[in-house]
C-alpha atoms as a PDB file:
ATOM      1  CA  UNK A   1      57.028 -16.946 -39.935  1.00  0.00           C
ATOM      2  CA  UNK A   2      57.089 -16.090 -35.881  1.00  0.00           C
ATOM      3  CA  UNK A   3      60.063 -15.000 -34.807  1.00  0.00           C
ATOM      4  CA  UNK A   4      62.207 -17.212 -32.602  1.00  0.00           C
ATOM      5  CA  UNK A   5      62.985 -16.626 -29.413  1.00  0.00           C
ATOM      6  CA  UNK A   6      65.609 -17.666 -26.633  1.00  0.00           C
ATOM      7  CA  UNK A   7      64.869 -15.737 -22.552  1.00  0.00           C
ATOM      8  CA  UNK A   8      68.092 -15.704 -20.287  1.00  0.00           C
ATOM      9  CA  UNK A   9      66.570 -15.500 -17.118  1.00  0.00           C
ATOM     10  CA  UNK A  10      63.352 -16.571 -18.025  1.00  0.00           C
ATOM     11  CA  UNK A  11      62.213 -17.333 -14.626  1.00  0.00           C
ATOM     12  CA  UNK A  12      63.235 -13.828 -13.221  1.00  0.00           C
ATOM     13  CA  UNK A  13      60.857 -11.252 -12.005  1.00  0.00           C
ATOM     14  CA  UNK A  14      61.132  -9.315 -15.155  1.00  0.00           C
ATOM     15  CA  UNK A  15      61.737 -12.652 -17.461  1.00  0.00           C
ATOM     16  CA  UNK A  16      59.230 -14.337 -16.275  1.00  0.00           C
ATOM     17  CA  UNK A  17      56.524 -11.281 -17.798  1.00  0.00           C
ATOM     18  CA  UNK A  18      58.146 -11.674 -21.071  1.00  0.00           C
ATOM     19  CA  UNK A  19      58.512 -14.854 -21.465  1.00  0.00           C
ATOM     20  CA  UNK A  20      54.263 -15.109 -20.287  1.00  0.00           C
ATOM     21  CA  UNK A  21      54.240 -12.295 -23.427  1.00  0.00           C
ATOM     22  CA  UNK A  22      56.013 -14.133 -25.842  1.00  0.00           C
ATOM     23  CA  UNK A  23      53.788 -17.411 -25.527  1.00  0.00           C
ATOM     24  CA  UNK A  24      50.790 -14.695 -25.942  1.00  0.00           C
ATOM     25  CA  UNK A  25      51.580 -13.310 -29.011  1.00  0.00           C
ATOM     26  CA  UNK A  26      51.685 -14.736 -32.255  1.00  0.00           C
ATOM     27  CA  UNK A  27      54.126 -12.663 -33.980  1.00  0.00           C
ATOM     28  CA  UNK A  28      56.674 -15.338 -31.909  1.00  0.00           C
ATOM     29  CA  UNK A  29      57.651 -19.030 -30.716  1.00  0.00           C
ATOM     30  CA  UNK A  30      59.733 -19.352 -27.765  1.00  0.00           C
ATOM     31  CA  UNK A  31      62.563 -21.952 -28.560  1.00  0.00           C
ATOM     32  CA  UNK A  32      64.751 -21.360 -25.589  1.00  0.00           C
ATOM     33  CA  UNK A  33      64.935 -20.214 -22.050  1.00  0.00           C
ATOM     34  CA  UNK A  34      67.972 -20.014 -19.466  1.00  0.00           C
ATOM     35  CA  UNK A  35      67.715 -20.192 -15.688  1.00  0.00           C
ATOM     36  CA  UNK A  36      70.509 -21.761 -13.953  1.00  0.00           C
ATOM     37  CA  UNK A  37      68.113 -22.812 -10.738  1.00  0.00           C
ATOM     38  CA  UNK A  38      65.166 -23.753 -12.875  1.00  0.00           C
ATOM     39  CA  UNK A  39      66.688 -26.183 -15.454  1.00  0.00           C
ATOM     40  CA  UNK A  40      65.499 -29.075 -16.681  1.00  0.00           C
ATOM     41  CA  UNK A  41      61.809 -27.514 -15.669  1.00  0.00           C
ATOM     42  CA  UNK A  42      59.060 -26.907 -18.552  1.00  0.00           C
ATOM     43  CA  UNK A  43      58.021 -23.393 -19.255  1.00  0.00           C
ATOM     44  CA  UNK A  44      55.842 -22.640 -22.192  1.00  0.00           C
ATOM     45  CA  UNK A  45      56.895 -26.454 -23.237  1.00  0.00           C
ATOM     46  CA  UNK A  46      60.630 -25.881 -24.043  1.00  0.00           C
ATOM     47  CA  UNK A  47      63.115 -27.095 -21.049  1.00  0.00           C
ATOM     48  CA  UNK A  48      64.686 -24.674 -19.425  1.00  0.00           C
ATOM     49  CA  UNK A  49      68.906 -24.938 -19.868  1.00  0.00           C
ATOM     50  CA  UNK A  50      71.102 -24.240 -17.481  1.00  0.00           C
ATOM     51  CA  UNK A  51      73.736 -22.469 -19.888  1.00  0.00           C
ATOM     52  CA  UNK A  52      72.787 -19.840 -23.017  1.00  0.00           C
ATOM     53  CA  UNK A  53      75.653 -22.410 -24.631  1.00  0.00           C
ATOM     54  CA  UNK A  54      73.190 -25.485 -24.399  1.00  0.00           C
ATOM     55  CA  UNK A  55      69.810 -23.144 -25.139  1.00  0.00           C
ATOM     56  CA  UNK A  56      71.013 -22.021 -27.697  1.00  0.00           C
ATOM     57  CA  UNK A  57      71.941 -24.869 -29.852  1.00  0.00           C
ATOM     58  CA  UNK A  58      68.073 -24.593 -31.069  1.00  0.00           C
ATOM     59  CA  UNK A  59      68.190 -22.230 -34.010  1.00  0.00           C
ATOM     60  CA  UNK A  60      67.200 -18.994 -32.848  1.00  0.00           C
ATOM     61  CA  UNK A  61      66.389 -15.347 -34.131  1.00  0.00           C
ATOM     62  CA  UNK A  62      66.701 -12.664 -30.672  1.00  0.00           C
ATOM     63  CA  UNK A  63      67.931 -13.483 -27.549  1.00  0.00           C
ATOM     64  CA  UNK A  64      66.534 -11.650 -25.254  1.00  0.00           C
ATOM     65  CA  UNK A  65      68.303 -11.202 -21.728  1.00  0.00           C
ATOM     66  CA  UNK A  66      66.940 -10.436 -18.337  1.00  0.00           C
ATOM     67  CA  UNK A  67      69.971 -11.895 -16.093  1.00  0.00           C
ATOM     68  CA  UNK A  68      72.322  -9.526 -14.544  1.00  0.00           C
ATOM     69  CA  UNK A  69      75.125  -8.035 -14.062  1.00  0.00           C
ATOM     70  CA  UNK A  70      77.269 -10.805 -13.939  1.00  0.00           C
ATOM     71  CA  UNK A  71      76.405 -12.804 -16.960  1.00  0.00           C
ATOM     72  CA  UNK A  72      74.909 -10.732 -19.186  1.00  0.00           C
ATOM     73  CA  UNK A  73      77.684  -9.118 -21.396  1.00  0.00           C
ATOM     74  CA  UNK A  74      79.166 -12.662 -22.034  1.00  0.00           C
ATOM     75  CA  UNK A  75      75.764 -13.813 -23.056  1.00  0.00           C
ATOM     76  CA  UNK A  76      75.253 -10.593 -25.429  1.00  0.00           C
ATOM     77  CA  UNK A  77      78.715 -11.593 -26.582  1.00  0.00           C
ATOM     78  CA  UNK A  78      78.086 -15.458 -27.306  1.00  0.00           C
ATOM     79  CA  UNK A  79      74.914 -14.513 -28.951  1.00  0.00           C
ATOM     80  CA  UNK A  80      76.391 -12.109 -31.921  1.00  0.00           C
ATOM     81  CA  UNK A  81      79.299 -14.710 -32.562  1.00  0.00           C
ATOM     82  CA  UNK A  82      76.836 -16.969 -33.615  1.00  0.00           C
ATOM     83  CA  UNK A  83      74.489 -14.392 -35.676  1.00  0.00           C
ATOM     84  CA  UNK A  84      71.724 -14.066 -33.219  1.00  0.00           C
ATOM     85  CA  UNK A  85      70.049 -10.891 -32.342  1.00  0.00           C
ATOM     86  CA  UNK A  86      69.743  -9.737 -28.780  1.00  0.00           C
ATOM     87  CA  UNK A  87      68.075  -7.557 -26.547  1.00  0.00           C
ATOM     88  CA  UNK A  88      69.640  -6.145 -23.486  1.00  0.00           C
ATOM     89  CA  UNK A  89      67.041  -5.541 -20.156  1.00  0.00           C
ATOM     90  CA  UNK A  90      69.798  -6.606 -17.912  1.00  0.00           C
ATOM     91  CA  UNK A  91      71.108  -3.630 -15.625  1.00  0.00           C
ATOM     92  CA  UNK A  92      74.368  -3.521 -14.510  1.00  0.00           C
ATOM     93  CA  UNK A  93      76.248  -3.000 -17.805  1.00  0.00           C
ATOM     94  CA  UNK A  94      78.482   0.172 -18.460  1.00  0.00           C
ATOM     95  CA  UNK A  95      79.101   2.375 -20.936  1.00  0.00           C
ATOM     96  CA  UNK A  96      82.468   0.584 -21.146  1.00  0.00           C
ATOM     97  CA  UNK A  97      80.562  -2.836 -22.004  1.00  0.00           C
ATOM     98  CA  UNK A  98      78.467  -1.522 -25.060  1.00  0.00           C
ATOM     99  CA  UNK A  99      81.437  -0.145 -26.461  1.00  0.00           C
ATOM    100  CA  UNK A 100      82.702  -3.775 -26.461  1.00  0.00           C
ATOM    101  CA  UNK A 101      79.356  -4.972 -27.510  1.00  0.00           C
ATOM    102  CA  UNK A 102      79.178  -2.222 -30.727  1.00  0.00           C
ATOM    103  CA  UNK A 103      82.172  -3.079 -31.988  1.00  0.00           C
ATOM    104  CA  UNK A 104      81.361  -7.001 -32.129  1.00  0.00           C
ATOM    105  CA  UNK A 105      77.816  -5.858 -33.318  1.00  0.00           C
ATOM    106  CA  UNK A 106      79.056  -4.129 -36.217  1.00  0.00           C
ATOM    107  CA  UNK A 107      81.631  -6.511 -37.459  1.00  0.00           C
ATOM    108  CA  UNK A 108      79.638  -9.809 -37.258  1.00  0.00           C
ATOM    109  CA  UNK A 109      76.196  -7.220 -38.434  1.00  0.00           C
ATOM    110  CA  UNK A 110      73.979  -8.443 -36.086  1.00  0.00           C
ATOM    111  CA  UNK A 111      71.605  -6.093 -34.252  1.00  0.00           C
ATOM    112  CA  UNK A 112      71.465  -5.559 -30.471  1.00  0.00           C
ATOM    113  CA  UNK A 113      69.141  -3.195 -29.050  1.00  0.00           C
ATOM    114  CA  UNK A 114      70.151  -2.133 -25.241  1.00  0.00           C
ATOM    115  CA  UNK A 115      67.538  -0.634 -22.577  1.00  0.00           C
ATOM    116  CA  UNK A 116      68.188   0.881 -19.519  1.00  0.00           C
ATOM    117  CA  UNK A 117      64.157   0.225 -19.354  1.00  0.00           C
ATOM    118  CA  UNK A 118      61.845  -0.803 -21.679  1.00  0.00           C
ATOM    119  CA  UNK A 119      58.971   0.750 -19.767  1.00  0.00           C
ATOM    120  CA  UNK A 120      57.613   3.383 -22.261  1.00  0.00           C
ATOM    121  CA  UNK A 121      56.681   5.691 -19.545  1.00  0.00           C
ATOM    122  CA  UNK A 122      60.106   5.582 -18.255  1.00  0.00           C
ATOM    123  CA  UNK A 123      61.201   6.002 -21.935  1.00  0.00           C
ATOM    124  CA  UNK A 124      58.890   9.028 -22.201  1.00  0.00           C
ATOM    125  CA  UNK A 125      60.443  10.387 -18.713  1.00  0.00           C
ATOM    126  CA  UNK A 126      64.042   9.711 -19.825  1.00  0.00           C
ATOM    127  CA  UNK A 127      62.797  11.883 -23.527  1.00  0.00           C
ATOM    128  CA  UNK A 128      61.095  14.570 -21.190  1.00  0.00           C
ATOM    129  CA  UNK A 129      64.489  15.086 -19.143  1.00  0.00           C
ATOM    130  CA  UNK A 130      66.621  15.244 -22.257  1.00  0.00           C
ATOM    131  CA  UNK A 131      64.223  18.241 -23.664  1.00  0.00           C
ATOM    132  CA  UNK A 132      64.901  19.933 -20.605  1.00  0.00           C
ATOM    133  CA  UNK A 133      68.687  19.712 -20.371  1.00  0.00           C
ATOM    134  CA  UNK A 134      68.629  21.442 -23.653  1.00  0.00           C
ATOM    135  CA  UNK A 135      67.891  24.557 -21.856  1.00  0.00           C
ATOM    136  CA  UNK A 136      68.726  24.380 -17.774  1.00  0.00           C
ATOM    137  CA  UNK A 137      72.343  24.194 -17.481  1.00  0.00           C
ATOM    138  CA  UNK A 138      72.089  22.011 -13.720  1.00  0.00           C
ATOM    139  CA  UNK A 139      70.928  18.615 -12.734  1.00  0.00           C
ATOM    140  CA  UNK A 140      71.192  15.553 -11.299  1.00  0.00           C
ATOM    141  CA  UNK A 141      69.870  12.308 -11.381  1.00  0.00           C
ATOM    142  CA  UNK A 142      68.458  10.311  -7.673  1.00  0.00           C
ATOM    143  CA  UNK A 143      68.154   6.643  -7.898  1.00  0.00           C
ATOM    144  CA  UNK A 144      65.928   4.850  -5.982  1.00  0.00           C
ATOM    145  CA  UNK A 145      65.368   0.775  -5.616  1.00  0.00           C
ATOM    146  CA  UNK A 146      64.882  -1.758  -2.625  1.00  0.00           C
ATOM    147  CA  UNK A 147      67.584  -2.575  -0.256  1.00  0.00           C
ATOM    148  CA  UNK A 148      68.251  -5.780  -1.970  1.00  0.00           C
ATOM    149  CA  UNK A 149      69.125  -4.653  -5.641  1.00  0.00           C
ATOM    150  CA  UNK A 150      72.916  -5.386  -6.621  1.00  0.00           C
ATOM    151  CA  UNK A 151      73.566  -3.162  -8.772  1.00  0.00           C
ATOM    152  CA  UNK A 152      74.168   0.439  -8.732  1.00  0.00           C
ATOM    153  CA  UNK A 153      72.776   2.863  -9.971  1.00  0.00           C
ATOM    154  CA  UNK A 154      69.916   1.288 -11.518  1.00  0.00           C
ATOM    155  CA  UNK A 155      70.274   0.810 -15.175  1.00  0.00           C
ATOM    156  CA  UNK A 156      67.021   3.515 -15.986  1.00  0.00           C
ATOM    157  CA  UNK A 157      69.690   5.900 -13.916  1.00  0.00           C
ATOM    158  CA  UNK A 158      72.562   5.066 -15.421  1.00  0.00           C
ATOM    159  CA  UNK A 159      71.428   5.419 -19.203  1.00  0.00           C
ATOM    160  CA  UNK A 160      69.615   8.919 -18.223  1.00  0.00           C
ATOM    161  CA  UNK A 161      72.827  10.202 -16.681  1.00  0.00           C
ATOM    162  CA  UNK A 162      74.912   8.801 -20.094  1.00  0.00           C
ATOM    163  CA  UNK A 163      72.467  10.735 -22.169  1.00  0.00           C
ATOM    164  CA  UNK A 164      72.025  13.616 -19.926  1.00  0.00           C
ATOM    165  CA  UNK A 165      75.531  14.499 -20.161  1.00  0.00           C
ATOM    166  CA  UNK A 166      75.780  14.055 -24.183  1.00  0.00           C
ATOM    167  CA  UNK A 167      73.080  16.835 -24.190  1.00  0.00           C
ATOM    168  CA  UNK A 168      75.073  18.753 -22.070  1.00  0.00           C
ATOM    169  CA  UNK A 169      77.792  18.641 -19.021  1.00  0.00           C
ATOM    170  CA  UNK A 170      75.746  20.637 -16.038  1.00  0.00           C
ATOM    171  CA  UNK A 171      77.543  23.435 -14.239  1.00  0.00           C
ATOM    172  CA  UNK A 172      78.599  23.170 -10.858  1.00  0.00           C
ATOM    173  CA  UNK A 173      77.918  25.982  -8.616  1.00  0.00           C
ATOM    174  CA  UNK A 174      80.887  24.789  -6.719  1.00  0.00           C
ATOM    175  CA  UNK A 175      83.755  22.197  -7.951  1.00  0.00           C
ATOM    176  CA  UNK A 176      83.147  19.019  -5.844  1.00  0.00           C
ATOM    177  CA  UNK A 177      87.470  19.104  -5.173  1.00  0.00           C
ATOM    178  CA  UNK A 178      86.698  22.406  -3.381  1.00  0.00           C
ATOM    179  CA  UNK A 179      84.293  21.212  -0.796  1.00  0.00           C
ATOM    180  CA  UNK A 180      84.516  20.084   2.758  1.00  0.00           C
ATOM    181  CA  UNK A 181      83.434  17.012   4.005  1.00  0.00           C
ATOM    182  CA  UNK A 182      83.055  13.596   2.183  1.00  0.00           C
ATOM    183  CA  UNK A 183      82.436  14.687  -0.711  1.00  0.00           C
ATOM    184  CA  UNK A 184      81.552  11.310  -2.118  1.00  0.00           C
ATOM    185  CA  UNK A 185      78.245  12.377  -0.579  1.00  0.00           C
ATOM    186  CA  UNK A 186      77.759  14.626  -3.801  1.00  0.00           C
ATOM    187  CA  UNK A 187      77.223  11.216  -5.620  1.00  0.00           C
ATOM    188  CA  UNK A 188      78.718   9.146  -8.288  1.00  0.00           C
ATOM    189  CA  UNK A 189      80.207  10.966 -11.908  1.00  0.00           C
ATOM    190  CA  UNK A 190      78.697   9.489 -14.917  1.00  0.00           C
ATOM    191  CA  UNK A 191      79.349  11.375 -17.962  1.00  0.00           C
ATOM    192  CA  UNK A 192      79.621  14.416 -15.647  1.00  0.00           C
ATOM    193  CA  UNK A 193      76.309  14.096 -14.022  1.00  0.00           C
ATOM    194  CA  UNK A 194      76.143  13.668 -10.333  1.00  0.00           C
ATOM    195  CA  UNK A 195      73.768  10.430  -9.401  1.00  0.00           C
ATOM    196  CA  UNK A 196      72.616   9.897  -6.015  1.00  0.00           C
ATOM    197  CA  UNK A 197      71.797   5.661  -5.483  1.00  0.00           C
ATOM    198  CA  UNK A 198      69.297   5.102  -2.149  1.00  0.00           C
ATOM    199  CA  UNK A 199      68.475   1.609  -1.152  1.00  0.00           C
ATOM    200  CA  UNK A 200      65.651   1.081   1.363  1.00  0.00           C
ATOM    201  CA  UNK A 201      62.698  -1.113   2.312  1.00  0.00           C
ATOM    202  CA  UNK A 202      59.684   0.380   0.633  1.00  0.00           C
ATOM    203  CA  UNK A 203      61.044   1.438  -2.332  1.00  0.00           C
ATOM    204  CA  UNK A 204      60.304  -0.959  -5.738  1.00  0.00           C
ATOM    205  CA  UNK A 205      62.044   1.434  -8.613  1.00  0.00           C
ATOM    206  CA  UNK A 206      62.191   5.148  -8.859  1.00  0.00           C
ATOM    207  CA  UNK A 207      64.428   7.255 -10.767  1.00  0.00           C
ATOM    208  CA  UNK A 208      63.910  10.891 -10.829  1.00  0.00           C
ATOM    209  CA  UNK A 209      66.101  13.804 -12.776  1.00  0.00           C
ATOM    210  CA  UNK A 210      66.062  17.363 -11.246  1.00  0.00           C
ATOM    211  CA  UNK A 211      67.374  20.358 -12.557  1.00  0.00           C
ATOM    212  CA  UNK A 212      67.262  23.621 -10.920  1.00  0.00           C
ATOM    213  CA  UNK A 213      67.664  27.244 -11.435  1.00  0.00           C
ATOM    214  CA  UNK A 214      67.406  30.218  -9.352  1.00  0.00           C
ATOM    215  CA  UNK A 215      64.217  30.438  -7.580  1.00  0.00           C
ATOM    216  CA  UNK A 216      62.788  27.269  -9.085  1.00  0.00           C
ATOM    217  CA  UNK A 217      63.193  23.902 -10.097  1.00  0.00           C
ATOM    218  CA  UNK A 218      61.738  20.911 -12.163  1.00  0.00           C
ATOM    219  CA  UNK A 219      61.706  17.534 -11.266  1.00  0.00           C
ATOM    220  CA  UNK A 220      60.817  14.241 -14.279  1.00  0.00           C
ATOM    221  CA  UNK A 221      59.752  11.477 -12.020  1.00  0.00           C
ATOM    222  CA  UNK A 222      58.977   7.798 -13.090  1.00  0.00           C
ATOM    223  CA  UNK A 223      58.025   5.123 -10.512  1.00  0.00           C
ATOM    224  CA  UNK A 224      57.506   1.378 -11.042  1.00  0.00           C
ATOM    225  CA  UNK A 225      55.338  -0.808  -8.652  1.00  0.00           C
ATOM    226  CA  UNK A 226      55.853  -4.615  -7.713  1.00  0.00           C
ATOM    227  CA  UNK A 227      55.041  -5.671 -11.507  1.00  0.00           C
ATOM    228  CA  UNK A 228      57.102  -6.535 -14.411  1.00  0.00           C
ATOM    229  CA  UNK A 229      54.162  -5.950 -17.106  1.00  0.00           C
ATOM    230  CA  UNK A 230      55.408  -2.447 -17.685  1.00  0.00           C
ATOM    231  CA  UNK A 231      58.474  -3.690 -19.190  1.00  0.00           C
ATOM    232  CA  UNK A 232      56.790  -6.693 -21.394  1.00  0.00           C
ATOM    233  CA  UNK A 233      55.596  -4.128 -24.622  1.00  0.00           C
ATOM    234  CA  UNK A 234      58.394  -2.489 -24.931  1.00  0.00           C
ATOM    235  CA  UNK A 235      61.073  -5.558 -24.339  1.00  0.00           C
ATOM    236  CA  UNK A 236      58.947  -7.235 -27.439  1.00  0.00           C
ATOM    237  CA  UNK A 237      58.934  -4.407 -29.357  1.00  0.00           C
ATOM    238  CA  UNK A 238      62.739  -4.352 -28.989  1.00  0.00           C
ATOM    239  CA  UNK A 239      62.743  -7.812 -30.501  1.00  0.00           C
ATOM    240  CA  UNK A 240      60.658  -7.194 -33.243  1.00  0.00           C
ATOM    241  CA  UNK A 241      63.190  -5.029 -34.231  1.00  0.00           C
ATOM    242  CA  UNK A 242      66.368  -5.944 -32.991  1.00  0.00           C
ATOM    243  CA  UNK A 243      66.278  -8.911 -36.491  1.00  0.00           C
ATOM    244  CA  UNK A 244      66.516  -5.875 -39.000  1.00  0.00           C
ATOM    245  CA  UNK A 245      69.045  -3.355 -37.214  1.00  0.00           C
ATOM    246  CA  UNK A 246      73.085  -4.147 -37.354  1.00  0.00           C
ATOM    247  CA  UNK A 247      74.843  -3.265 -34.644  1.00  0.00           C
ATOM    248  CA  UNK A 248      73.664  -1.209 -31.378  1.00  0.00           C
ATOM    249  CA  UNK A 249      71.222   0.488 -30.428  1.00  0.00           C
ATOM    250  CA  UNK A 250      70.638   2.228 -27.249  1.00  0.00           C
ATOM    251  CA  UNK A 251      67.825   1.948 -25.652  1.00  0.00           C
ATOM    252  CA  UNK A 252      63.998   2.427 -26.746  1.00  0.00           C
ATOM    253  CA  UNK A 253      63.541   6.383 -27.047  1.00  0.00           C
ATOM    254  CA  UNK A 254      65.382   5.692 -30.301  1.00  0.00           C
ATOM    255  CA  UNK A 255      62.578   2.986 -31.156  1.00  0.00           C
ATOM    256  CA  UNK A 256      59.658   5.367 -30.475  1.00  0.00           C
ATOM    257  CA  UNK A 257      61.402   8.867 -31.244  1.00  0.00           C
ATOM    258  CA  UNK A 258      64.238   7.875 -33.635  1.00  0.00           C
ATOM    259  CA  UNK A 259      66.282  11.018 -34.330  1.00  0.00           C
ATOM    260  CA  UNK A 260      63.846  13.256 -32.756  1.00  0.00           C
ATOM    261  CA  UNK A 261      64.846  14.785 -29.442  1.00  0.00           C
END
């Protein structure tokens, strides 16, 4: 039986590629797709709603969400009250939100699997950069995206720094209340990692950890381009999955590494 499937933001720039790989593959059926702008519009031959409320009412397996920031934890929300599975690409969410989200996860036992990016090259970077804050006591993350992106920092940045900081806090040469200056320049503190957010023309999505010791340094680097097929195998992987976990799980290293690393 294919597994059924509702898209929030289904006419997005990333839902849009996963919604194209869900009608490809037979392993699911698309029931349901949300996009405010788009609805009452065919894609894949459902109609699009204009609420996840209305979408929704179609019996469904995973929800999976590309929105935003603004929407998204209600929709993760809605979805577990009424037993349905979900999978979080949506940036913008905090560490704050999850929280929230576990402990509704858990006590309805539904499964949610959250990504910061479901690229498995950025998942491979993001595993990379944890190996190496085993053993260099100093880093920081820099987040790059275009000038238009509303959130910040990215959501690939934001779960690296979470993670980064469980492995270890890094050492500061110099406390940041002790310098000179505006020192919000030293970046934003998330889970005691320093992140840097640049917005510019020219940039699609980089994120980049460095660490540094004396006389050398080590940069993990991933960069995304103007498509949204990076993110398809991983996002559908996710919901393949997502129907036989209960409660959260954060994002896909700990589908393709589990405990390891």
């Amino acid at each position: 039986m294919s597994i059924r499937v509702c898209v929030a933001g289904a006419t997005g720039w990333t839902g849009s590629a996963v919604t194209r790989g869900i009608l490809g593959d037979d392993t699911f059926e698309l029931v349901g797709a949300v996009a405010r702008s788009m609805a009452g519009q065919d894609i894949g031959g459902v109609t699009i709603c204009a609420t996840l409320a209305e979408a929704l009412q179609t019996p469904t397996d995973v929800l999976i969400d590309y929105t935003g920031a603004g929407p998204v934890k209600d929709h993760v929300l809605y979805a577990i009250e009424r037993g349905v599975a979900v999978v979080v690409g949506s940036s913008g969410m905090t560490a704050a939100d999850f929280d929230d989200i576990a402990g509704k996860a858990e006590e309805k036992g539904v499964g949610v699997i959250g990504g910061g990016n479901f690229s498995v090259t950025a998942t491979l970077m993001q595993h990379l950069a944890l190996i190496a804050a085993r053993h260099v006591p100093q880093f920081e993350v820099l987040d790059f995206a275009w000038a238009e992106k509303e959130d910040v920092p990215s959501g690939t940045a934001r779960e690296l720094a979470e993670k980064l900081g469980d492995v270890q806090k890094p050492k500061q040469a110099r406390a940041i209340e002790s310098l000179h200056g505006p020192t919000e320049t030293r970046g934003a503190d998330i889970n005691g990692v320093q992140v840097h957010s640049v917005r510019l023309p020219g940039y699609k999505l980089r994120c980049e950890a460095v660490f540094g010791m004396d006389g050398e340094r080590l940069s993990v680097i991933h960069e995304a381009g103007q498509s949204a097929e990076p993110y398809v195998s991983g996002t559908l992987l996710a919901a393949k999955m997502a129907i036989d976990v209960k409660g959260l799980v954060r994002g896909l290293d700990a589908l393709l590494f589990g405990n390891d690393g």
